[in-house]
Protein backbone atom coordinates (compact mmCIF):
# COMPACT_ATOMS: atom_id res chain seq x y z
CA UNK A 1 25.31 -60.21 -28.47
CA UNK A 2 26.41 -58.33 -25.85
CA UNK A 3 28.92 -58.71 -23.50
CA UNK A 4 28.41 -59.54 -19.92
CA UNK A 5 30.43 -57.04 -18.39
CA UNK A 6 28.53 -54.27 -20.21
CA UNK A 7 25.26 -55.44 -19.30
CA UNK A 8 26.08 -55.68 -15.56
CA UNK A 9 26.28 -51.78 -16.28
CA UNK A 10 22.92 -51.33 -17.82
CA UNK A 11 23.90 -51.52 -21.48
CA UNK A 12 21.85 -53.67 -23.89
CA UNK A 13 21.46 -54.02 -27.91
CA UNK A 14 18.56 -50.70 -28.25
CA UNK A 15 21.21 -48.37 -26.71
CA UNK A 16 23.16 -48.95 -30.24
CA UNK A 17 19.91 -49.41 -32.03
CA UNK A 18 18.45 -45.68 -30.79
CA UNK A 19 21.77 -43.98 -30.90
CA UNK A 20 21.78 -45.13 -34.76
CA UNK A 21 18.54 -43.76 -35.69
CA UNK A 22 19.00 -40.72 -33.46
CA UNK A 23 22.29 -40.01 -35.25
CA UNK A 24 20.62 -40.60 -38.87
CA UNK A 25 17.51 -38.21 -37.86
CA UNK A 26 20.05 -35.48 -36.93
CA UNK A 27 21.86 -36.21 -40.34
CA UNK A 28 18.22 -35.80 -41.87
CA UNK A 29 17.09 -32.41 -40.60
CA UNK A 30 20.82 -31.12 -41.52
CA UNK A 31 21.10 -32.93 -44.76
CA UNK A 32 22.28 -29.91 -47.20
CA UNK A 33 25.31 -29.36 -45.11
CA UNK A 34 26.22 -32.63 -44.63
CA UNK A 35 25.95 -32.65 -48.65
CA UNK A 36 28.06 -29.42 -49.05
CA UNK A 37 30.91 -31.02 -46.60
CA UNK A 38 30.67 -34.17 -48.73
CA UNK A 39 30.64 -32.13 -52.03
CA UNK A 40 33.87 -29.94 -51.01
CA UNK A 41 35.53 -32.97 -50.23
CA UNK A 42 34.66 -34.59 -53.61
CA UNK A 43 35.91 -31.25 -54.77
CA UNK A 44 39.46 -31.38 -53.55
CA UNK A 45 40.14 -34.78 -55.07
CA UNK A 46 39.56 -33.06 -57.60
CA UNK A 47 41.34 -30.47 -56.95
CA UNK A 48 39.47 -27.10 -56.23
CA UNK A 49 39.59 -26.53 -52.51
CA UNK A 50 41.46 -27.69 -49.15
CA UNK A 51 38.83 -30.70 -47.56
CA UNK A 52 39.79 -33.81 -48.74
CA UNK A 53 41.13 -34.85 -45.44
CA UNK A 54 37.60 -35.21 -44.65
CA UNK A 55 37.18 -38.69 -46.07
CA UNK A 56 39.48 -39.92 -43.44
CA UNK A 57 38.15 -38.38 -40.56
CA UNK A 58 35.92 -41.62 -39.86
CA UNK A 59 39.08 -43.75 -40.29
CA UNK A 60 40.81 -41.54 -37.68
CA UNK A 61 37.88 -41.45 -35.33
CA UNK A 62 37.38 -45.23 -35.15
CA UNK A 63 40.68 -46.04 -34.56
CA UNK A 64 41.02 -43.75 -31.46
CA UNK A 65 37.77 -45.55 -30.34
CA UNK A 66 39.52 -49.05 -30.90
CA UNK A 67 42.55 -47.85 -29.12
CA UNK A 68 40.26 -46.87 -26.00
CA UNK A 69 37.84 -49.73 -26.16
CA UNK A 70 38.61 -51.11 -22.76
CA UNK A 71 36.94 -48.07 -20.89
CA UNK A 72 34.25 -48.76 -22.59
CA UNK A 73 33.49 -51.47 -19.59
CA UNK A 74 33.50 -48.70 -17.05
CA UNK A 75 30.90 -46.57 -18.48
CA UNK A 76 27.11 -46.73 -17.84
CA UNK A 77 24.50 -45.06 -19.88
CA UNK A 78 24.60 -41.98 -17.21
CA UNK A 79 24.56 -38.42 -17.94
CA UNK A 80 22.56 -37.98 -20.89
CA UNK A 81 21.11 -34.58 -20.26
CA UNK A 82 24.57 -33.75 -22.18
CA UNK A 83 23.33 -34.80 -25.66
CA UNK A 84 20.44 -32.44 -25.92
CA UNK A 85 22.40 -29.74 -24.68
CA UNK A 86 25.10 -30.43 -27.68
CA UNK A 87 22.02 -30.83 -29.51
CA UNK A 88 20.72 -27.26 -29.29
CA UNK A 89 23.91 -25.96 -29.20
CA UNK A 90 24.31 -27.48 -32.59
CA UNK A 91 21.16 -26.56 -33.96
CA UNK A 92 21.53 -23.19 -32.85
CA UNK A 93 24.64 -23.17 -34.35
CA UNK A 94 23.07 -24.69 -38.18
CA UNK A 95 20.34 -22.53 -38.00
CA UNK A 96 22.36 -19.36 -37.77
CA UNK A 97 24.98 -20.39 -40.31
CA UNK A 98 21.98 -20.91 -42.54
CA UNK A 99 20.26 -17.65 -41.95
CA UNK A 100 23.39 -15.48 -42.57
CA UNK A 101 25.23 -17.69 -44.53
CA UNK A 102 28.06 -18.67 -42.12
CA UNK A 103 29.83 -21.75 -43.44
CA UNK A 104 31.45 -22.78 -40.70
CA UNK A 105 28.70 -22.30 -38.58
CA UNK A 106 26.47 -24.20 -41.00
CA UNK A 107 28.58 -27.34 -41.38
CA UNK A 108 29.81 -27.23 -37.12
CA UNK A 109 25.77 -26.98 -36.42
CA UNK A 110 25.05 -30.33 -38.35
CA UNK A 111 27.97 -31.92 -36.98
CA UNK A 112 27.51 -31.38 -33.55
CA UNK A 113 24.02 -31.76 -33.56
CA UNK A 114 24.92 -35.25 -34.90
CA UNK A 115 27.42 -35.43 -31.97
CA UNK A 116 24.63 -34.21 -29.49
CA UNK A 117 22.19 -37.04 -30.78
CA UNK A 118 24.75 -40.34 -30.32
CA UNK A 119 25.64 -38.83 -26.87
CA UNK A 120 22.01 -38.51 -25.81
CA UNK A 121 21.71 -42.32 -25.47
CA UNK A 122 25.32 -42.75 -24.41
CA UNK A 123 25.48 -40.13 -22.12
CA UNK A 124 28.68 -38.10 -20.67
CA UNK A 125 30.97 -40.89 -18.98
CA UNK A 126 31.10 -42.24 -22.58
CA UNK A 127 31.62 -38.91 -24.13
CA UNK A 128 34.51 -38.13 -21.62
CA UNK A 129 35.84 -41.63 -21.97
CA UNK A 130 36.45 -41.31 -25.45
CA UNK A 131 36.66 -37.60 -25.94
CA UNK A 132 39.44 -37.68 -28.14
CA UNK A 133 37.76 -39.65 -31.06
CA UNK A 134 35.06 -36.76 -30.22
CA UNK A 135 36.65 -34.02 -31.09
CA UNK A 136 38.55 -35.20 -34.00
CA UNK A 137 35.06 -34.89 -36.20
CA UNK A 138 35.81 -30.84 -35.76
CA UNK A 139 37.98 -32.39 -39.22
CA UNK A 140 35.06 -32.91 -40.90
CA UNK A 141 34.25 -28.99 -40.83
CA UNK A 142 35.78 -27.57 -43.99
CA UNK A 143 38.08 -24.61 -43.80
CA UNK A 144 36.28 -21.44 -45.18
CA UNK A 145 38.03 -19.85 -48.00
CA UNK A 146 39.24 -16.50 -46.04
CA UNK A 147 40.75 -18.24 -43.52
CA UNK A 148 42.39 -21.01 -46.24
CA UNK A 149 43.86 -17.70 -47.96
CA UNK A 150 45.23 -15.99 -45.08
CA UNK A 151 47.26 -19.30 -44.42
CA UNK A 152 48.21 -20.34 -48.47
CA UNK A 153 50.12 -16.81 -49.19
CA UNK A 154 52.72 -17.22 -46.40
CA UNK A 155 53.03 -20.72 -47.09
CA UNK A 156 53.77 -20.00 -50.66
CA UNK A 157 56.31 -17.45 -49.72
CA UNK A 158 58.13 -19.98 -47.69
CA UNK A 159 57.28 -23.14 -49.20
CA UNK A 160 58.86 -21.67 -52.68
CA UNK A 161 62.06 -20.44 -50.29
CA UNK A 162 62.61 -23.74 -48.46
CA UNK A 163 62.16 -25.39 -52.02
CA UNK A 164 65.06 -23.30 -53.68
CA UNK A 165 67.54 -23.55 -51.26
CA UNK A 166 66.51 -27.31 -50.99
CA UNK A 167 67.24 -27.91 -54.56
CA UNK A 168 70.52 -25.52 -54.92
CA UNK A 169 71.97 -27.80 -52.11
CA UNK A 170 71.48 -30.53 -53.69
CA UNK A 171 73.57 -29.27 -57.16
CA UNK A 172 69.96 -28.29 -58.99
CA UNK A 173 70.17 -24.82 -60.95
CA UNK A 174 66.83 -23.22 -59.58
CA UNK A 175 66.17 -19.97 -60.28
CA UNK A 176 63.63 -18.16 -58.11
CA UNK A 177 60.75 -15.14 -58.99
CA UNK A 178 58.01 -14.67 -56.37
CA UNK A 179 56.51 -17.99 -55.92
CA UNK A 180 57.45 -19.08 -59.36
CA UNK A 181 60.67 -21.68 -59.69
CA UNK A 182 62.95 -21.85 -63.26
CA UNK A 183 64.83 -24.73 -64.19
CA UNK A 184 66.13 -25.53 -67.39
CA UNK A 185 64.03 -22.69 -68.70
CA UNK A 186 60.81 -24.17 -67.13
CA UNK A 187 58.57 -22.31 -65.07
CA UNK A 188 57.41 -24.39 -61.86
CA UNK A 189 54.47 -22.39 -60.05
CA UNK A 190 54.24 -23.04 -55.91
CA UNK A 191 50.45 -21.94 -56.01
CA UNK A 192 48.10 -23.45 -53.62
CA UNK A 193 47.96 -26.83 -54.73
CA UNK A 194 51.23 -27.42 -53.47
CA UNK A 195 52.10 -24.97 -51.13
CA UNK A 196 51.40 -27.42 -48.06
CA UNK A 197 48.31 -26.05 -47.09
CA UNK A 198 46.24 -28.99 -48.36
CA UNK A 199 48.96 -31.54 -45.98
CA UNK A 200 48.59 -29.17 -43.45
CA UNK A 201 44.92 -30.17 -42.38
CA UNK A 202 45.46 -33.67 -43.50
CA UNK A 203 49.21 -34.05 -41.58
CA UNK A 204 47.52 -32.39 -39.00
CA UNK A 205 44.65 -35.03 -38.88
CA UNK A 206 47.73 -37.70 -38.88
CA UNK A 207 49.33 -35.99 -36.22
CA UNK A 208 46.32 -36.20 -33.88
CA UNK A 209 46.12 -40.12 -34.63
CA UNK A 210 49.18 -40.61 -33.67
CA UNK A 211 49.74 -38.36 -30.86
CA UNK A 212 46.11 -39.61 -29.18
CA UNK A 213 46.17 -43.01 -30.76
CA UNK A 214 49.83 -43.98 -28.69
CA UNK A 215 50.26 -43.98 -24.83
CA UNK A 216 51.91 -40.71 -24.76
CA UNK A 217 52.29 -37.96 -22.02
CA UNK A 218 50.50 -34.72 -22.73
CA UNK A 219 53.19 -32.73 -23.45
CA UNK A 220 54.33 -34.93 -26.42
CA UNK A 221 51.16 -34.99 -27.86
CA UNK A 222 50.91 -31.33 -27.41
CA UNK A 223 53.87 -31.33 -29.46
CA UNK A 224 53.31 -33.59 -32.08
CA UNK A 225 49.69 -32.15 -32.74
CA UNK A 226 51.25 -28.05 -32.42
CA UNK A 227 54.47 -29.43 -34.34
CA UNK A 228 52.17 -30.61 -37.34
CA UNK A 229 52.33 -27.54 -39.30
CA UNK A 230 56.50 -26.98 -39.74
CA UNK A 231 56.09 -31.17 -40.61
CA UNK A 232 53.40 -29.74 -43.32
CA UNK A 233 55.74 -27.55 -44.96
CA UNK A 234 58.90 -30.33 -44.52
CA UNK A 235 56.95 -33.22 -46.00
CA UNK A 236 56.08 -30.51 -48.89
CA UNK A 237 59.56 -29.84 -49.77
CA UNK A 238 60.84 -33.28 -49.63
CA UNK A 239 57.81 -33.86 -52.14
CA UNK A 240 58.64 -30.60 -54.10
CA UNK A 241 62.80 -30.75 -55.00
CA UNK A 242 62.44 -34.32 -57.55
CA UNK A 243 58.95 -32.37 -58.30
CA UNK A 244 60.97 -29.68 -59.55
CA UNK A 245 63.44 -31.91 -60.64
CA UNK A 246 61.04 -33.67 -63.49
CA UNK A 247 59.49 -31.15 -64.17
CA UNK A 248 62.41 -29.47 -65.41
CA UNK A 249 63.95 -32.55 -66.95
CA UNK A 250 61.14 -34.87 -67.63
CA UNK A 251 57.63 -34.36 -70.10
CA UNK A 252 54.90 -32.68 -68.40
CA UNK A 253 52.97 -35.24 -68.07
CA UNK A 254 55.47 -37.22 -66.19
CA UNK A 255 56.21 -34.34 -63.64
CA UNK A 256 52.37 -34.07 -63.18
CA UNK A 257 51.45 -37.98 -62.58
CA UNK A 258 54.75 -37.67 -59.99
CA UNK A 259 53.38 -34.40 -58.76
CA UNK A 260 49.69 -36.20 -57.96
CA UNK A 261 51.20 -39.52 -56.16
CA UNK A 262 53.84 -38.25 -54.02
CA UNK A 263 51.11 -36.06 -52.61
CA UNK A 264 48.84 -39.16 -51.59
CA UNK A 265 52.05 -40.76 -50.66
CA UNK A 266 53.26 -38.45 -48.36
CA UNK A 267 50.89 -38.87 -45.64
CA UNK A 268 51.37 -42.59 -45.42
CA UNK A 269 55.60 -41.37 -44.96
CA UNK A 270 54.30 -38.62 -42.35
CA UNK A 271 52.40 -41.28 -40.11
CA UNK A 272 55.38 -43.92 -40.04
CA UNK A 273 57.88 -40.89 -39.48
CA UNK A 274 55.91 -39.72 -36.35
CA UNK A 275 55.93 -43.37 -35.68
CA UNK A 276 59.34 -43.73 -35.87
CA UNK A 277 60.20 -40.14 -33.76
CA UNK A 278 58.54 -41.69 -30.84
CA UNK A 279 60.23 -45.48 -31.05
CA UNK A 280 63.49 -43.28 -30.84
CA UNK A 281 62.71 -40.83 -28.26
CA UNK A 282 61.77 -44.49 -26.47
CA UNK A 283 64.84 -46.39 -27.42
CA UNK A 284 66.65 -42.94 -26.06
CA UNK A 285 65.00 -43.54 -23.11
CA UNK A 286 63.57 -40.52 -23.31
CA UNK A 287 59.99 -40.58 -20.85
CA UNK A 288 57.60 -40.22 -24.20
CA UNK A 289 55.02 -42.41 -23.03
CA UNK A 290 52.60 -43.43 -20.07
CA UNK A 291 52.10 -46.15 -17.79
CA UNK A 292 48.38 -45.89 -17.10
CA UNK A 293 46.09 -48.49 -18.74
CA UNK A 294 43.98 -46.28 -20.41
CA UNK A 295 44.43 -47.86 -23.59
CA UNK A 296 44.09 -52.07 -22.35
């Protein structure tokens, strides 16, 4: 059933219908990359690379859609030369990462050509309208290993820092070598499945719900979203001091179980922190958000 308001613009039940199929043809002719994004994901959980964040990309996306949904009455299905122009762009874009085996250009192609196909029945005003929940499926593109590299070293370097001065602060005996941590005569390694770099993308992700999912003004969201790497490497050393802690005064397989949840925990934390930033900045009267009613 659809509404009244949205037919009085031209909308009806086969817009949905052909922007469906058109999106599940595009996911056809692209299908090994869409199974190599879904595989690397799989593959962080359990824990190989840095794309696990992926899996909530769709979670993301439809709640900055639900957030927006009252714009959705002043769109009409107008400007949908768009779509097949995101569409070639994208295939373009597949078709090259393919040939000379471009990851990133592989996986981008066969996302945006997916993009180009819903928006070629929906046309622009919709795309504008909600371009935020848009551009957060650039998530679902996994990082390529040289560029995940380039970013895990330094991280390391101060991750393990920030960690030992953390700890010795707080009366722990941590002894530091590289990116290696000693307590109690254990060795506690800050390699790269701790180093932040796998909250980064995901806290990153949260970031851009919150900062485009809440009324804000630009420059807070500009803030929140550019802030989202230092919160990255806080959230990871507020997970990493009782890490050390048990591992250095509990079994191994205690430190490890603690080690697994407080990762999955910490994003949950991250969101309601940001959460709570912005409720104080407001109760500080501090001008954090805006007045339009963009978001009714």
């Amino acid at each position: 059933m659809i509404p009244r308001s949205w037919t009085k613009n031209g909308w009806d039940r086969w817009h949905l219908a052909m922007a469906i199929v058109s999106v599940a043809l595009a996911i056809l002719v692209t299908l090994d990359a869409w199974r190599d994004i879904v595989w690397l994901a799989v593959k962080d959980i359990q824990g190989s690379q840095e794309s696990s964040h992926v899996f909530m990309v769709p979670v993301v996306a439809a709640w900055l859609v639900w957030v927006r949904w009252g714009r959705f009455r002043n769109c009409k299905p107008r400007g949908t030369a768009i779509g097949p122009i995101l569409m070639l762009i994208g295939w373009a874009a597949y078709s090259l990462g393919d040939s000379y085996f471009v990851q990133v250009a592989w996986h981008g192609g066969a996302v945006i050509l997916a993009i180009g196909a819903f928006f070629s029945i929906f046309g622009s005003q919709v795309l504008f309208a909600f371009l935020p929940a848009v551009l957060v499926l650039a998530f679902m593109i996994p990082v390529p290993g040289s560029i995940r590299s380039r970013i895990a070293i330094p991280l390391e370097r101060v991750t393990t820092k920030v960690t030992q001065e953390v700890c010795e602060t707080v009366g722990m005996d941590v002894e530091r070598s590289g990116n290696v941590l000693t307590i109690n005569h254990r060795q506690v390694e800050i390699a790269e499945a701790c180093n932040g770099l796998r909250m980064v993308f995901a806290l990153t992700l949260v970031s851009f719900a919150v900062g485009f999912g809440t009324p804000l003004r630009w420059y807070v969201r500009l803030l929140i979203v550019a802030g989202s790497p230092i919160s990255a490497i806080v959230c990871n050393v507020i997970r990493l001091v009782p890490t050390v802690w048990m591992y250095g005064n509990a079994s191994q397989k205690s430190a490890s179980f603690f080690h697994d949840i407080s990762g999955w925990l910490m994003l949950p934390i991250a969101f309601l922190l940001l959460m709570g930033i912005v409720k104080l900045l407001q109760w500080a009267l501090v001008p954090v958000t805006t007045f339009t009613l963009a978001y009714d």
